[in-house]
C-alpha atoms as a PDB file:
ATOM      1  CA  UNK A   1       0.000   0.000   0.000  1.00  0.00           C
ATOM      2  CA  UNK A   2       2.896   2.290   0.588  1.00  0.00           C
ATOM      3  CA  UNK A   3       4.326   1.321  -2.835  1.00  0.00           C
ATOM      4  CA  UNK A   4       1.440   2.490  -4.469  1.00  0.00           C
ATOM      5  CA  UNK A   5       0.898   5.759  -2.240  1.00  0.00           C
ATOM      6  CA  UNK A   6       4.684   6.319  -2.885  1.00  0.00           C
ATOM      7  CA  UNK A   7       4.193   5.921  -6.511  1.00  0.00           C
ATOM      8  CA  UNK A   8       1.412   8.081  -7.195  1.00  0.00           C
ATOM      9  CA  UNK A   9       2.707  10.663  -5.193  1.00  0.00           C
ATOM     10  CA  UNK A  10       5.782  10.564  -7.647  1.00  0.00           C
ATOM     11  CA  UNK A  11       3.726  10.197 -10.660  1.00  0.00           C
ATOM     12  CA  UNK A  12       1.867  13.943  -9.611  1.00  0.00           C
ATOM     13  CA  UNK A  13       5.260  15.363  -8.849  1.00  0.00           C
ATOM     14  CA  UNK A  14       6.371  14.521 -12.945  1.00  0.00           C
ATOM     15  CA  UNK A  15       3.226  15.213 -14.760  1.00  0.00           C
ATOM     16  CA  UNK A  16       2.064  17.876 -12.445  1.00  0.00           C
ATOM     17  CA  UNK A  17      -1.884  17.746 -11.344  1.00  0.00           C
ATOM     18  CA  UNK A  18      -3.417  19.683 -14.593  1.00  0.00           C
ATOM     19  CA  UNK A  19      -2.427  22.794 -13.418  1.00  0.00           C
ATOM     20  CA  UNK A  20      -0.130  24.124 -16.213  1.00  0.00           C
ATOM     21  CA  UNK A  21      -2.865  22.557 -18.856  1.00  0.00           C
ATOM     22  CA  UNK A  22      -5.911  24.434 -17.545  1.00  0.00           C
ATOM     23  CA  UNK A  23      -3.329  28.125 -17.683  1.00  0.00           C
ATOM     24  CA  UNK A  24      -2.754  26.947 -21.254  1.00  0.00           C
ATOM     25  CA  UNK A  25      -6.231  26.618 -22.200  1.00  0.00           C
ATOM     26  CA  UNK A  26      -6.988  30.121 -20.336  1.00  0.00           C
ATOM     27  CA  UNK A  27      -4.202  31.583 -22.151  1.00  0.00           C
ATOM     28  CA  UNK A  28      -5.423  30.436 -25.442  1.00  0.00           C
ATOM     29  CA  UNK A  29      -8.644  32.148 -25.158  1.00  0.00           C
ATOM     30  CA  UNK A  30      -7.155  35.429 -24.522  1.00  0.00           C
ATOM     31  CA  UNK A  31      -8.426  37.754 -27.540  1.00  0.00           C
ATOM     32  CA  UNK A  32      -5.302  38.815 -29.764  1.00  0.00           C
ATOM     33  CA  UNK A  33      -4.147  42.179 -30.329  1.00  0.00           C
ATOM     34  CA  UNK A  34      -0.978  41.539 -32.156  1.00  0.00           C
ATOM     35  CA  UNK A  35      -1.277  40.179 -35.935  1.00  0.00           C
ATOM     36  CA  UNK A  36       1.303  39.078 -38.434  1.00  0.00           C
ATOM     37  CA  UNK A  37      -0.574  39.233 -41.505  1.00  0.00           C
ATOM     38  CA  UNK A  38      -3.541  40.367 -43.503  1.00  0.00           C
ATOM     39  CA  UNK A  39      -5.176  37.129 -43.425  1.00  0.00           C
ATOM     40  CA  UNK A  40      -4.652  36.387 -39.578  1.00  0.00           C
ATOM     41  CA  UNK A  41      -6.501  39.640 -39.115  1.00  0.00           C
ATOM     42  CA  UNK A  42      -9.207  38.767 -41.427  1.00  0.00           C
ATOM     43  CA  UNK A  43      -9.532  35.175 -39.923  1.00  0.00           C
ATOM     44  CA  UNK A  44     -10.234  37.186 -36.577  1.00  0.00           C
ATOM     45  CA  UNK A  45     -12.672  40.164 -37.604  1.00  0.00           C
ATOM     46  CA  UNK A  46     -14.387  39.054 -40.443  1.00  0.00           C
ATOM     47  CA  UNK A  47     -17.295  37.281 -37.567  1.00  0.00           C
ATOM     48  CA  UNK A  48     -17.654  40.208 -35.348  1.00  0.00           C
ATOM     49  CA  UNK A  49     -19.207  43.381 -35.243  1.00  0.00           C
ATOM     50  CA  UNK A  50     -17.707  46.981 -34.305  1.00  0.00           C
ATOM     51  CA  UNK A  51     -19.560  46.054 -30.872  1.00  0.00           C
ATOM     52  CA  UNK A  52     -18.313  42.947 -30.189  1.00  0.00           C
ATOM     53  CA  UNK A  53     -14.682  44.099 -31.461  1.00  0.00           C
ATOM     54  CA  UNK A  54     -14.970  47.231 -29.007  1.00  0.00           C
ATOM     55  CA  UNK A  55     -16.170  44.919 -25.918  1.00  0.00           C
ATOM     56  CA  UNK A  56     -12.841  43.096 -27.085  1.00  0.00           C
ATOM     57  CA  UNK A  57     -10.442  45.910 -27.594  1.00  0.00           C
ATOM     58  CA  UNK A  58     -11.684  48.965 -26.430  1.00  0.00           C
ATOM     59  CA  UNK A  59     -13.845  52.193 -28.361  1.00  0.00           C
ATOM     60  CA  UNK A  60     -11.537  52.640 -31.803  1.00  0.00           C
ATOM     61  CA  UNK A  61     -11.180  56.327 -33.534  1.00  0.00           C
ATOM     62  CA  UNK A  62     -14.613  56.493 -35.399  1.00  0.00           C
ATOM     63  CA  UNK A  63     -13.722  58.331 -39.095  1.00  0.00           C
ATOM     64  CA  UNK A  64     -16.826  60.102 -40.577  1.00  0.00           C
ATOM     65  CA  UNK A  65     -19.010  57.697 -42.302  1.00  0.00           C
ATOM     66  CA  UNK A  66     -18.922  57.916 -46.615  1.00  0.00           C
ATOM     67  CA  UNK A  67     -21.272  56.543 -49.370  1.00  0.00           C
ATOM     68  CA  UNK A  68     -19.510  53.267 -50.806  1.00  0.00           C
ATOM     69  CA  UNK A  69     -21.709  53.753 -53.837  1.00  0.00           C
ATOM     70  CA  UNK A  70     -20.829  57.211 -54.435  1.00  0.00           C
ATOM     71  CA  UNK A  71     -23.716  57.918 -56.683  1.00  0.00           C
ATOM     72  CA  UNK A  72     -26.214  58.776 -53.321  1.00  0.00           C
ATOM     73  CA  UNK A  73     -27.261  55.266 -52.838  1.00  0.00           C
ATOM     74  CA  UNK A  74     -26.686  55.963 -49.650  1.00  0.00           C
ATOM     75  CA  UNK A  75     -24.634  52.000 -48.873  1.00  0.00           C
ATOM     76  CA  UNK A  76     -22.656  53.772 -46.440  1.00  0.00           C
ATOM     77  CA  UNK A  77     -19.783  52.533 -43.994  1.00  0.00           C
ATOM     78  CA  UNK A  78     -17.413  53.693 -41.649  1.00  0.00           C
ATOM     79  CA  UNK A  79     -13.430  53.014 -40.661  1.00  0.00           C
ATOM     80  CA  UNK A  80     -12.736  52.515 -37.551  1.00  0.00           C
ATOM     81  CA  UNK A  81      -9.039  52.483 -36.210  1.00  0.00           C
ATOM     82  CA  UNK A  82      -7.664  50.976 -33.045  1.00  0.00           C
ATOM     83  CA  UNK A  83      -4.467  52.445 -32.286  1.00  0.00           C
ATOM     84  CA  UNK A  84      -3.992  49.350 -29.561  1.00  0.00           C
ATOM     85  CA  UNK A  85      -3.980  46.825 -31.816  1.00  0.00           C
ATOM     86  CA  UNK A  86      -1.078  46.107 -34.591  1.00  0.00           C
ATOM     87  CA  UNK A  87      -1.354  44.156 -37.545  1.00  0.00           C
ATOM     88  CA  UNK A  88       2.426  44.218 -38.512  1.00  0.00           C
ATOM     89  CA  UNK A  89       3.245  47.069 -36.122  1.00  0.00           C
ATOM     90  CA  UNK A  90       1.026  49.042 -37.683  1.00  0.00           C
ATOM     91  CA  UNK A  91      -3.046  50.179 -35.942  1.00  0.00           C
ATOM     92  CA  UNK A  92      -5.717  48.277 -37.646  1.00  0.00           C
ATOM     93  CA  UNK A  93      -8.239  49.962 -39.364  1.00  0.00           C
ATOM     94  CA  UNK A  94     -11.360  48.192 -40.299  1.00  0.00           C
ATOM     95  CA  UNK A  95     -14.183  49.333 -42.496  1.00  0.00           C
ATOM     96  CA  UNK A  96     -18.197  48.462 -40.785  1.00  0.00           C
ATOM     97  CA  UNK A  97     -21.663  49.353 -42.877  1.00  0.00           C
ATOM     98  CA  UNK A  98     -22.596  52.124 -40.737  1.00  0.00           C
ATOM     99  CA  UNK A  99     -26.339  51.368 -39.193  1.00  0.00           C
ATOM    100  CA  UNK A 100     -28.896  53.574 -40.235  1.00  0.00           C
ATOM    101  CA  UNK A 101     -32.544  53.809 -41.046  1.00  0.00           C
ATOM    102  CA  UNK A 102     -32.506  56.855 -43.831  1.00  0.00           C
ATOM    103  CA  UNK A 103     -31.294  60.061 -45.192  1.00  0.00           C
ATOM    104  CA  UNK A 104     -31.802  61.784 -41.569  1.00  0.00           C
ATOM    105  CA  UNK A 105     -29.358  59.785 -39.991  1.00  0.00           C
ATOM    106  CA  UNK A 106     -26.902  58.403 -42.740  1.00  0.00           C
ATOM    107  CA  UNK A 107     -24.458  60.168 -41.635  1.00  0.00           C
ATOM    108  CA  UNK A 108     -24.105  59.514 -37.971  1.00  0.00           C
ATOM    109  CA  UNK A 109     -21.032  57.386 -36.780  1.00  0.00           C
ATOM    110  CA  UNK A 110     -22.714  54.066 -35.784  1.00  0.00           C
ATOM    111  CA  UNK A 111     -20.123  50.905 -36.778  1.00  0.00           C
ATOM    112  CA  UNK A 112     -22.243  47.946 -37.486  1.00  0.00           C
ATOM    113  CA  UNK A 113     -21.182  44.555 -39.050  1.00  0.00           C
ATOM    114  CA  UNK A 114     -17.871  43.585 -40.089  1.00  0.00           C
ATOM    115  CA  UNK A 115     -17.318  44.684 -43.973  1.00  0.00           C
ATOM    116  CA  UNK A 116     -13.606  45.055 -44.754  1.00  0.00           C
ATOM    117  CA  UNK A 117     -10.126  45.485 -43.636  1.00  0.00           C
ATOM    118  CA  UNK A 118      -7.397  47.894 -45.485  1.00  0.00           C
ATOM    119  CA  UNK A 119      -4.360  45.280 -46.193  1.00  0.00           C
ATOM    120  CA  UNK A 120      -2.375  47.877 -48.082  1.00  0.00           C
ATOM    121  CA  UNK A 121      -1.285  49.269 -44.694  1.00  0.00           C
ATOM    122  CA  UNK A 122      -0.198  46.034 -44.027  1.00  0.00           C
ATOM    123  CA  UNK A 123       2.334  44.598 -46.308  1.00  0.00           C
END
């Protein structure tokens, strides 16, 4: 019975008791702020919206929203940078359709869903 005590006891000491896999796991789900590449940003962004990236990393510099169409179709978006966050040491800016309901309030600075990152900053 000792034997076995002894050897368990030794067994915990070399593998550990699952405390260094459970940090691991916790580490992994930390939300990155740091990307390499174009496409590692994209892989990230492209299933959130501005408010689930801002509940991430913070309110980003709003830019004034624009018609995409620019013949008054009024398909506008808006860029939104975040200074805090690098995609090869540079701040990301990301482009959002910019939620409104008509002329009135086309214009106002309200980052919806996900529509585009600039990569030319990037390279």
């Amino acid at each position: 019975m000792k034997k076995l005590a002894l050897l368990l006891l030794i067994t915990i000491l070399l593998f550990g008791c699952g405390s260094k896999s459970s940090k691991s796991s916790s580490d992994s789900n930390e939300t990155p702020t740091n990307f390499t590449t174009c496409d590692e940003l994209n892989s990230f962004v492209q299933y959130y919206s501005y408010s689930d990236l801002k509940a991430k990393w913070g309110e980003g510099k709003i830019d004034e929203p624009w018609d995409e169409s620019g013949v008054g179709e009024m398909k506008m978006k808006v860029n939104v940078t975040w200074s805090n966050i690098l995609c090869n040491g540079k701040p990301v800016t990301i482009m959002f359709t910019n939620a409104h309901s008509g002329i009135a309030d086309a214009f106002e600075k309200t980052p919806n869903l996900f529509d585009g990152i600039f990569c030319d900053n990037y390279k």
